[in-house]
Structure formats: structure tokens, C-alpha cells
C-alpha atoms as a PDB file:
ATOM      1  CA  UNK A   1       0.000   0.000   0.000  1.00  0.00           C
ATOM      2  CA  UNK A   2       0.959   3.256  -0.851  1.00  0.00           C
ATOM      3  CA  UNK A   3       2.230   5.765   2.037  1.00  0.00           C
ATOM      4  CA  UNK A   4      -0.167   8.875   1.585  1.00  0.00           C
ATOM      5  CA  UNK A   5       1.639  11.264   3.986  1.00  0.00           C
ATOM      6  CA  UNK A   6       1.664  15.043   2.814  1.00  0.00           C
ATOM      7  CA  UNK A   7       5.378  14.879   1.804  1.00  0.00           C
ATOM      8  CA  UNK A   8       4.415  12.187  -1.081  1.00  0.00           C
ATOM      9  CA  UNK A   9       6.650  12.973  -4.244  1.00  0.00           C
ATOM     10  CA  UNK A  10       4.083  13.831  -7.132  1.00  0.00           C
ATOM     11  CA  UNK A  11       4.079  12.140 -10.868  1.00  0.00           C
ATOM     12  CA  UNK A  12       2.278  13.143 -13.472  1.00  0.00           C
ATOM     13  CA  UNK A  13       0.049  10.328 -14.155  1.00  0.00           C
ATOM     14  CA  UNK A  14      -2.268   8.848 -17.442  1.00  0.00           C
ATOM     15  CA  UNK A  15      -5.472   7.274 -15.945  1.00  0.00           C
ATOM     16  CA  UNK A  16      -7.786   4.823 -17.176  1.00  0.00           C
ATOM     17  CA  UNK A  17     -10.723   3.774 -14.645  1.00  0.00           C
ATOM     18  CA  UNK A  18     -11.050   2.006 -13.001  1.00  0.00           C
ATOM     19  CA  UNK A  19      -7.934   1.822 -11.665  1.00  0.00           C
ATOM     20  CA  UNK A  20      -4.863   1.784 -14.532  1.00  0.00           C
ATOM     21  CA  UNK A  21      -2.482   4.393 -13.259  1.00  0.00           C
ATOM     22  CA  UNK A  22       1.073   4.372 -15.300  1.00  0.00           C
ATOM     23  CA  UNK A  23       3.559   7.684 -14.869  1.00  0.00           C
ATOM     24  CA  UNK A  24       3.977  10.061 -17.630  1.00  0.00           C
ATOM     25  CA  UNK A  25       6.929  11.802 -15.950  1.00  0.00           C
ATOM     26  CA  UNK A  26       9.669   9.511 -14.943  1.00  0.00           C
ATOM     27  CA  UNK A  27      10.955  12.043 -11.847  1.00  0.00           C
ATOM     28  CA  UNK A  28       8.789  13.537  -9.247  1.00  0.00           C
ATOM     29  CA  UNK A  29       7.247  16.917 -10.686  1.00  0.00           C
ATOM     30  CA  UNK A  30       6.562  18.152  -7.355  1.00  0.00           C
ATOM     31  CA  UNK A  31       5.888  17.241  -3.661  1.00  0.00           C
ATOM     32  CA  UNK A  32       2.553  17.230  -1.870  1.00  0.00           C
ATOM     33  CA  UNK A  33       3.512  19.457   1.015  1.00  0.00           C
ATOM     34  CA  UNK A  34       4.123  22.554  -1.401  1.00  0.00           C
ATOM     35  CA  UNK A  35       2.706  21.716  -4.628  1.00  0.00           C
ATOM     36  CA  UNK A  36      -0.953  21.602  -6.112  1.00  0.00           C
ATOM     37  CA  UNK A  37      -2.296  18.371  -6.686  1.00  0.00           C
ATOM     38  CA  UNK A  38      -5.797  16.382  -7.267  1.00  0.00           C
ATOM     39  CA  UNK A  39      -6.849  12.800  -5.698  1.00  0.00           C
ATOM     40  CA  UNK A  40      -8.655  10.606  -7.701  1.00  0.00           C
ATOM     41  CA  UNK A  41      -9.240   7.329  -6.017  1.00  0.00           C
ATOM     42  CA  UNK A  42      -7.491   8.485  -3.103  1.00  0.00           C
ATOM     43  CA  UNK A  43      -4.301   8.820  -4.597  1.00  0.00           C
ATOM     44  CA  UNK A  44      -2.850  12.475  -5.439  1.00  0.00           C
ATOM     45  CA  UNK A  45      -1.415  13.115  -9.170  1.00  0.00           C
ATOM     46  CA  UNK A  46       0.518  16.179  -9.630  1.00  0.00           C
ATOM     47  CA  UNK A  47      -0.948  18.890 -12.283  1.00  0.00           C
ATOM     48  CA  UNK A  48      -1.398  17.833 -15.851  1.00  0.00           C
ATOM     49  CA  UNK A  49      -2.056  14.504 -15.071  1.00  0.00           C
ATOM     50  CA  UNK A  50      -5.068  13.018 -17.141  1.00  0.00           C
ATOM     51  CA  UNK A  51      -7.965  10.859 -16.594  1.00  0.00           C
ATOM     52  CA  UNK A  52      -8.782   8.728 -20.105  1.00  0.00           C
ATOM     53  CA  UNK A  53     -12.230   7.815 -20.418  1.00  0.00           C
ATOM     54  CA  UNK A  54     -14.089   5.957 -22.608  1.00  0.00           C
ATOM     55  CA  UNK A  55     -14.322   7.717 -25.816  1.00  0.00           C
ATOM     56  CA  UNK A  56     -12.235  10.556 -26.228  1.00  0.00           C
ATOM     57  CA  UNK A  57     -13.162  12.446 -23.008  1.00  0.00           C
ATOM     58  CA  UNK A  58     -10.181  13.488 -21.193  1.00  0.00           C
ATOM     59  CA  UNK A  59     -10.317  15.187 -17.838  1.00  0.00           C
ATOM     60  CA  UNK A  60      -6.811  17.141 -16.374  1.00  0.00           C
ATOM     61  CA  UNK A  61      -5.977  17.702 -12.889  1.00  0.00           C
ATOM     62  CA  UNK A  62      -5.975  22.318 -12.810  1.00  0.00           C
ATOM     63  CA  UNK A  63      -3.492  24.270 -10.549  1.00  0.00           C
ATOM     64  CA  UNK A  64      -6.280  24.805  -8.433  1.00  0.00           C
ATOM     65  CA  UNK A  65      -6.317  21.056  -7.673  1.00  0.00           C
ATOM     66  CA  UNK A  66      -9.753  19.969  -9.283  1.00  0.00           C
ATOM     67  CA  UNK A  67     -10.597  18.374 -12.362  1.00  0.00           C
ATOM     68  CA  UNK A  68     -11.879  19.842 -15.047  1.00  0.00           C
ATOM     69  CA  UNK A  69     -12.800  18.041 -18.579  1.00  0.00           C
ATOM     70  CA  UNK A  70     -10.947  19.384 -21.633  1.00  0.00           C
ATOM     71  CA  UNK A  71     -12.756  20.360 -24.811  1.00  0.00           C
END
């Protein structure tokens, strides 16, 4: 299991649900103690990181840290 304390290195991550997660970025992009993030499946992905979903809707983790679906 995956250690989710706030100092977690961040990767920029491709996701496919349910719950296919493989790393776009081969070094950390960031750490969650200082840098913005998103959780999806209670897991946090640095920014840019992309949930794939069936078809060709794509949603991207924001600076703010929320997802928003790309057009």
C-alpha cells in the first residue's frame, strides 16, 4: 500500500478507470507538502495529469487542484 503522507513525491500520471495508473513523468514533478495536486481514487497526481475515459473524453488535474474536462 501506498504511504499517503503530505510529503508524497508527485508524478504526473495517465489514468484509465477504473484503476490503470502508469507515470507520464519519470521524476517527481513536485511534492505534496508545497505543490498543487488532485486525488482521484485516493491517490494524489501532480498537475497535468489526465484521466482517459471511454471515448475521447479526457479530464486534467488544474493548478487549483480539481478536475476539469478538456474540450
Amino acid at each position: 500500500m501506498h504511504n499517503n503522507k503530505k510529503r508524497d513525491e508527485l508524478f504526473i500520471n495517465r489514468i484509465s478507470p477504473p484503476d490503470d495508473v502508469k507515470k507520464v513523468s519519470k521524476n517527481a514533478v513536485g511534492n505534496a507538502d508545497k505543490d498543487p495536486f488532485c486525488v482521484y481514487n485516493n491517490q494524489r497526481h501532480a498537475v497535468g495529469s489526465v484521466i482517459e475515459d471511454i471515448g475521447d473524453s479526457k479530464t486534467i488535474c488544474n493548478q487549483d487542484g480539481s478536475w476539469q474536462n478538456s474540450k
